[in-house]
C-alpha atoms as a PDB file:
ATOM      1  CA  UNK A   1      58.283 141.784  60.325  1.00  0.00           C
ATOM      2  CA  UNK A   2      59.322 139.594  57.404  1.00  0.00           C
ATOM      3  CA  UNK A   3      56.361 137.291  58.107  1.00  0.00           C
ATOM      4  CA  UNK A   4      54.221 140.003  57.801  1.00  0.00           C
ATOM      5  CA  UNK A   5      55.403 140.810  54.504  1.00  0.00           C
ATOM      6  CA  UNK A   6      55.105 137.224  53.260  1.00  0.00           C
ATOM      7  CA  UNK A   7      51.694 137.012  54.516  1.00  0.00           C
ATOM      8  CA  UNK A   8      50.498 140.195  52.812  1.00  0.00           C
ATOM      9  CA  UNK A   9      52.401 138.448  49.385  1.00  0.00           C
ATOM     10  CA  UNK A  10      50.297 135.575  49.908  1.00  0.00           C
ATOM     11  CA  UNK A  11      47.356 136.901  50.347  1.00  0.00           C
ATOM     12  CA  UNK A  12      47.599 139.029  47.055  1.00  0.00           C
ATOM     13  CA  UNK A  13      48.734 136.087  45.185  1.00  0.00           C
ATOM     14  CA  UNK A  14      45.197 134.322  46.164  1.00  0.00           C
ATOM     15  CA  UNK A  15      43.147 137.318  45.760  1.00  0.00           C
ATOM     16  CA  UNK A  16      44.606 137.436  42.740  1.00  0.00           C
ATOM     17  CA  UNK A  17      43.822 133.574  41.455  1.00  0.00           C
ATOM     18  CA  UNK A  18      40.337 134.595  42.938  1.00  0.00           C
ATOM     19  CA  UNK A  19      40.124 137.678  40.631  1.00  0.00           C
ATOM     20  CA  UNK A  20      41.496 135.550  37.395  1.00  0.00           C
ATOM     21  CA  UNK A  21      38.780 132.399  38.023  1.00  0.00           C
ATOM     22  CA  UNK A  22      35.709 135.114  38.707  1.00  0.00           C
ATOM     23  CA  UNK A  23      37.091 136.860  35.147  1.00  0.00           C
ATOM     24  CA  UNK A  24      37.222 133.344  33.564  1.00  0.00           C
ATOM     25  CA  UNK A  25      33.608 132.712  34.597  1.00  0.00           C
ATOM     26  CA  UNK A  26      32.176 136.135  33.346  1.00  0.00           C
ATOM     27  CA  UNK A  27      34.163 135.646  29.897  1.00  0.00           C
ATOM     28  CA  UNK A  28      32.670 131.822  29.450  1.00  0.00           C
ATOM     29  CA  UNK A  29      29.367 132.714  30.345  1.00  0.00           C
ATOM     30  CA  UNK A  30      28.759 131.154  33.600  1.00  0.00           C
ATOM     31  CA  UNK A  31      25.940 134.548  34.671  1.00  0.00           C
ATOM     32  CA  UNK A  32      24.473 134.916  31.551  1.00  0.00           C
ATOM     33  CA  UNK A  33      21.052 133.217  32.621  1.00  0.00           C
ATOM     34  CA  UNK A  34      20.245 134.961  35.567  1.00  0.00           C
ATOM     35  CA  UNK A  35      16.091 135.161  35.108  1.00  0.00           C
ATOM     36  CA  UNK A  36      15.319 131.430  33.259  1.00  0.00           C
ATOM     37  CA  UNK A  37      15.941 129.451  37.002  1.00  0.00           C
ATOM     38  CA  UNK A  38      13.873 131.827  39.066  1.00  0.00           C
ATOM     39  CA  UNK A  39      11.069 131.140  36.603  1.00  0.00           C
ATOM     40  CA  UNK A  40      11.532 128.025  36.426  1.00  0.00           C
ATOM     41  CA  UNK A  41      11.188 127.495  39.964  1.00  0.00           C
ATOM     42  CA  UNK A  42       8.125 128.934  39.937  1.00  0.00           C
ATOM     43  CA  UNK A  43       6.127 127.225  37.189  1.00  0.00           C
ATOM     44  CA  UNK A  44       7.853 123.635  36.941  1.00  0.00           C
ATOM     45  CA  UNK A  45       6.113 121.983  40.438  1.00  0.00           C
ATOM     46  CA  UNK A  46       2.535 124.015  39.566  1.00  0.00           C
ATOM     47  CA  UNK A  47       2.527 121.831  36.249  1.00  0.00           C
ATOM     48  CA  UNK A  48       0.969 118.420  36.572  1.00  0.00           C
ATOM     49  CA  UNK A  49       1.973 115.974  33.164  1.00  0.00           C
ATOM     50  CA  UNK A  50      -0.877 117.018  30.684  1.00  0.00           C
ATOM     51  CA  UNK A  51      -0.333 120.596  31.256  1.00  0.00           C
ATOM     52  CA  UNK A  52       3.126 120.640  30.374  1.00  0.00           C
ATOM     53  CA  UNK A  53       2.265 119.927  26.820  1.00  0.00           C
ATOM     54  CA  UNK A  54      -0.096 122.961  26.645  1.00  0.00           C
ATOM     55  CA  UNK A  55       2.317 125.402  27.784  1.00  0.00           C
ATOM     56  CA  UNK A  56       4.525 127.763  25.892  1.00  0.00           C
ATOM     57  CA  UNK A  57       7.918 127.072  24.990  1.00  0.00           C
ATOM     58  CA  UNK A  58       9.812 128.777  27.700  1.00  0.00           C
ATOM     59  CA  UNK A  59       7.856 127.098  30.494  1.00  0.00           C
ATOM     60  CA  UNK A  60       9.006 123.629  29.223  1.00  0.00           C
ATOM     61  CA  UNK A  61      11.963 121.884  31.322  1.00  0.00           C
ATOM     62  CA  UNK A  62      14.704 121.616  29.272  1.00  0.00           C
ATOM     63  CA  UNK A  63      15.275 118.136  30.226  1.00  0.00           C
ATOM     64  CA  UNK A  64      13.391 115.876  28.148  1.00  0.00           C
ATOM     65  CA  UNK A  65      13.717 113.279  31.055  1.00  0.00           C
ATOM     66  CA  UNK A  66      12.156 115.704  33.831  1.00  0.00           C
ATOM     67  CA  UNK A  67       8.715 115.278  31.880  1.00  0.00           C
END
């Protein structure tokens, strides 16, 4: 019975370092951007090299080296 116990303690104790690091990542801003990369799939293999100049600012990679 007392392993029981200490197995349910565990378990809370790493639910509980699982619930801190998801709250860390909300508060830094790791899901902030959650439309730019599905557009950006989309449009960044459709553009050939000269078109990518002609194309509004939020179709251009960010990566100056991707161009």
């Amino acid at each position: 019975m007392s392993v029981i116990l200490l197995l349910i303690a565990f378990s809370l104790l790493i639910a509980g370092g699982f619930l801190l690091g998801f709250l860390w990542s909300v508060k830094t801003g790791q899901y902030d951007d959650d439309v730019s990369p599905a557009v950006r799939v989309l449009f960044e293999n459709e553009l050939n090299h000269q078109e990518v100049s002609n194309q509004p600012e939020q179709y251009k990679s960010k990566n100056p080296d991707a161009v």
